[in-house]
C-alpha atoms as a PDB file:
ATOM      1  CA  UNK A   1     -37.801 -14.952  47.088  1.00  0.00           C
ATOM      2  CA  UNK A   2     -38.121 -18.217  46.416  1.00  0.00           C
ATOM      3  CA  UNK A   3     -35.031 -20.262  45.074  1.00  0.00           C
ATOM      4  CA  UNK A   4     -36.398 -20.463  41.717  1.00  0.00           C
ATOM      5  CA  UNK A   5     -36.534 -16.334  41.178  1.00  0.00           C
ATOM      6  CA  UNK A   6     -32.731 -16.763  42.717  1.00  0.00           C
ATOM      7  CA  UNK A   7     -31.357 -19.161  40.002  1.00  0.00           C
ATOM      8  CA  UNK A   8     -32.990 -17.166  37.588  1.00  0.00           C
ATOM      9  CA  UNK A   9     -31.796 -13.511  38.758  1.00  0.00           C
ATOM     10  CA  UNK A  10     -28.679 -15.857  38.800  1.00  0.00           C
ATOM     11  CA  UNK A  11     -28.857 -17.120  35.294  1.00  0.00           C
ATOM     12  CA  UNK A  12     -30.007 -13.514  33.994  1.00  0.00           C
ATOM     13  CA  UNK A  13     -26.653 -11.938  36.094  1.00  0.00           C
ATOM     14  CA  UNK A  14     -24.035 -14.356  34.356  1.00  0.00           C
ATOM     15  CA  UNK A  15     -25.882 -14.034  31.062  1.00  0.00           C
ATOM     16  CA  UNK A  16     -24.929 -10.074  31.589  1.00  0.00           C
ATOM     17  CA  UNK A  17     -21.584 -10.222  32.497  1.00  0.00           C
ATOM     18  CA  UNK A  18     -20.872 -12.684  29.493  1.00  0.00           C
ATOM     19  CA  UNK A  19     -23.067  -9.965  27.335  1.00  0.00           C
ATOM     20  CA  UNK A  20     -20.831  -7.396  28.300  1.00  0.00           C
ATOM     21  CA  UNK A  21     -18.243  -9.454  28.289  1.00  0.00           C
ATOM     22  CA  UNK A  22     -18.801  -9.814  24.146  1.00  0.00           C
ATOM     23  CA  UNK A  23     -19.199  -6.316  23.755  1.00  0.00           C
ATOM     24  CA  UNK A  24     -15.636  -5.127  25.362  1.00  0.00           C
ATOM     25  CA  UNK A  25     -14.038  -7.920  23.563  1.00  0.00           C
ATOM     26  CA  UNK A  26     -15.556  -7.001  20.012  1.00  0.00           C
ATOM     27  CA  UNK A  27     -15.042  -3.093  20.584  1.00  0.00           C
ATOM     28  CA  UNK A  28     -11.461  -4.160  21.183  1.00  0.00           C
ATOM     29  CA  UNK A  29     -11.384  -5.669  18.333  1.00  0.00           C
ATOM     30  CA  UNK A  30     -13.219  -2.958  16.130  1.00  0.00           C
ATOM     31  CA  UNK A  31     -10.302  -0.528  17.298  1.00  0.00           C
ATOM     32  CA  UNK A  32      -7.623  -3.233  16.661  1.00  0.00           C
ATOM     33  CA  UNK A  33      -8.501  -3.319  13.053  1.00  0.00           C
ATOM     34  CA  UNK A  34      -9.267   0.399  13.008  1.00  0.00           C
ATOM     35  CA  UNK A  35      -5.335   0.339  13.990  1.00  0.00           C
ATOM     36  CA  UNK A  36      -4.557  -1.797  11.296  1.00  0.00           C
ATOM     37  CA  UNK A  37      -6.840  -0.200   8.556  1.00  0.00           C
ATOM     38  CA  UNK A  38      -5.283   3.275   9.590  1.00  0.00           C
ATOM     39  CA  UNK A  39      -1.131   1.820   9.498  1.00  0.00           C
ATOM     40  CA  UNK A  40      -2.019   0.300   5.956  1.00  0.00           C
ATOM     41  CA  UNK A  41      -3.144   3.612   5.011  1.00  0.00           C
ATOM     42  CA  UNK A  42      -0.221   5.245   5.776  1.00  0.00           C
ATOM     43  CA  UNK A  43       1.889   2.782   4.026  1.00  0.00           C
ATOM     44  CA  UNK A  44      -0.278   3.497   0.893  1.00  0.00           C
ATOM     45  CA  UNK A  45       0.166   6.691   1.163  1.00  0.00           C
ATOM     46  CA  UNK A  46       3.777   6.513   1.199  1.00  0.00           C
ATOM     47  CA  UNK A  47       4.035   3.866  -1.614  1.00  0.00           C
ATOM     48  CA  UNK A  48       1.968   6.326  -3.657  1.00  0.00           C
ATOM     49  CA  UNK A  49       4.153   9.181  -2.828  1.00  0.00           C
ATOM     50  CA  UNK A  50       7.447   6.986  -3.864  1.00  0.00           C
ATOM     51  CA  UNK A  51       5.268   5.756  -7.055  1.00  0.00           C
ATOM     52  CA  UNK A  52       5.089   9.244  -7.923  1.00  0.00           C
ATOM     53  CA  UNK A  53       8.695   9.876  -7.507  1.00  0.00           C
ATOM     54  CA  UNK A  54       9.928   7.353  -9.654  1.00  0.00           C
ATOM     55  CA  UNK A  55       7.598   7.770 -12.428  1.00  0.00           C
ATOM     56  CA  UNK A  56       9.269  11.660 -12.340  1.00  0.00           C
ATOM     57  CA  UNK A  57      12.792  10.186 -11.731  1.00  0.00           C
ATOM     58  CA  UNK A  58      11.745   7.458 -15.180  1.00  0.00           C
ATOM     59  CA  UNK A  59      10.638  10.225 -17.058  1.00  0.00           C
ATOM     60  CA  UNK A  60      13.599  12.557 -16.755  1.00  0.00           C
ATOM     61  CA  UNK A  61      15.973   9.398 -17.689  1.00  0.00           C
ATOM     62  CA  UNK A  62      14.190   8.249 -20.717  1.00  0.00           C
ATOM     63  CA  UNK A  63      13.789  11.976 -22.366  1.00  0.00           C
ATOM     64  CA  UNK A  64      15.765  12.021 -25.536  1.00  0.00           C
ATOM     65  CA  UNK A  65      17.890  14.405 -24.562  1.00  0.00           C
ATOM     66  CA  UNK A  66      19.220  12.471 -21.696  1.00  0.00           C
ATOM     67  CA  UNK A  67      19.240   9.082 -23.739  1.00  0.00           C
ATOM     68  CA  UNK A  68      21.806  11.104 -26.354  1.00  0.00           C
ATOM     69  CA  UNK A  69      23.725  12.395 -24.210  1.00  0.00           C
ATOM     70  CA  UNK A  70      24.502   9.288 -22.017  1.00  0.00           C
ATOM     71  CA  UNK A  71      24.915   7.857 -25.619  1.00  0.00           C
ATOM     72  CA  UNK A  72      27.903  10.502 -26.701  1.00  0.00           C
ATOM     73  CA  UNK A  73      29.795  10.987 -23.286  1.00  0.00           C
ATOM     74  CA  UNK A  74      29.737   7.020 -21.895  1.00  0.00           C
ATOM     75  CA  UNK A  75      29.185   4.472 -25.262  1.00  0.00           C
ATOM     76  CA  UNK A  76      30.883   6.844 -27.551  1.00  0.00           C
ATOM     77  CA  UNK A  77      28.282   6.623 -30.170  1.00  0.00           C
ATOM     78  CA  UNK A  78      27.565   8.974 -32.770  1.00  0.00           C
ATOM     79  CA  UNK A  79      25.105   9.749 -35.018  1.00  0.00           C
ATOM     80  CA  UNK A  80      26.559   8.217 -38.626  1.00  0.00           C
ATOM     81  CA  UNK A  81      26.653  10.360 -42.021  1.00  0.00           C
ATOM     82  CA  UNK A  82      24.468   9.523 -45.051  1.00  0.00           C
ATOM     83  CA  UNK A  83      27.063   7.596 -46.458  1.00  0.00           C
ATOM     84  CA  UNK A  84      27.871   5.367 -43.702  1.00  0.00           C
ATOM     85  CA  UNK A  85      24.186   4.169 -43.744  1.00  0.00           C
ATOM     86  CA  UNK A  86      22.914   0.824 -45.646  1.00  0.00           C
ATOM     87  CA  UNK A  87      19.306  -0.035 -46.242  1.00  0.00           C
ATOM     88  CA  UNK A  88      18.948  -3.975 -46.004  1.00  0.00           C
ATOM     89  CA  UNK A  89      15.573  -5.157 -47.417  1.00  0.00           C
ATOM     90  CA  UNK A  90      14.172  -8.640 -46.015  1.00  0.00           C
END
């Protein structure tokens, strides 16, 4: 072989190992995000789940049977006779 085939077996050999060289890195980094995209996921899925839970946990304290009873037992409030009742007109 002469030493021009040798420089360029050469130059072919490190452009391979820099070749695969990319590839490991960017498959590393393909399952790094893959991670990532999966932990996100999970955290979605258990902000959706708590979502869920509060909207039952809203709707169970606004029903109006919950609103007048918290009204009687801790304000005291009651619901005022006919009489007690004035119509103001703008």
């Amino acid at each position: 072989m002469t030493k021009l085939n040798i420089a360029i077996a050469s130059a072919i050999a490190a452009l391979m190992l820099v070749s695969a060289l990319g590839v490991i890195w960017s498959k590393h980094q393909a399952r790094t995000a893959f991670i990532e995209l999966q932990r996100l996921q999970n955290h979605r899925d258990r902000l959706d789940i708590e979502w869920g839970q509060l909207k039952l946990e809203q709707s169970y304290w606004s029903t109006p049977g919950r609103v007048e009873q918290v009204a009687h037992a801790q304000l005291k409030m009651v619901v005022p006779v006919p009489t007690e009742v004035r119509i103001v007109q703008p």
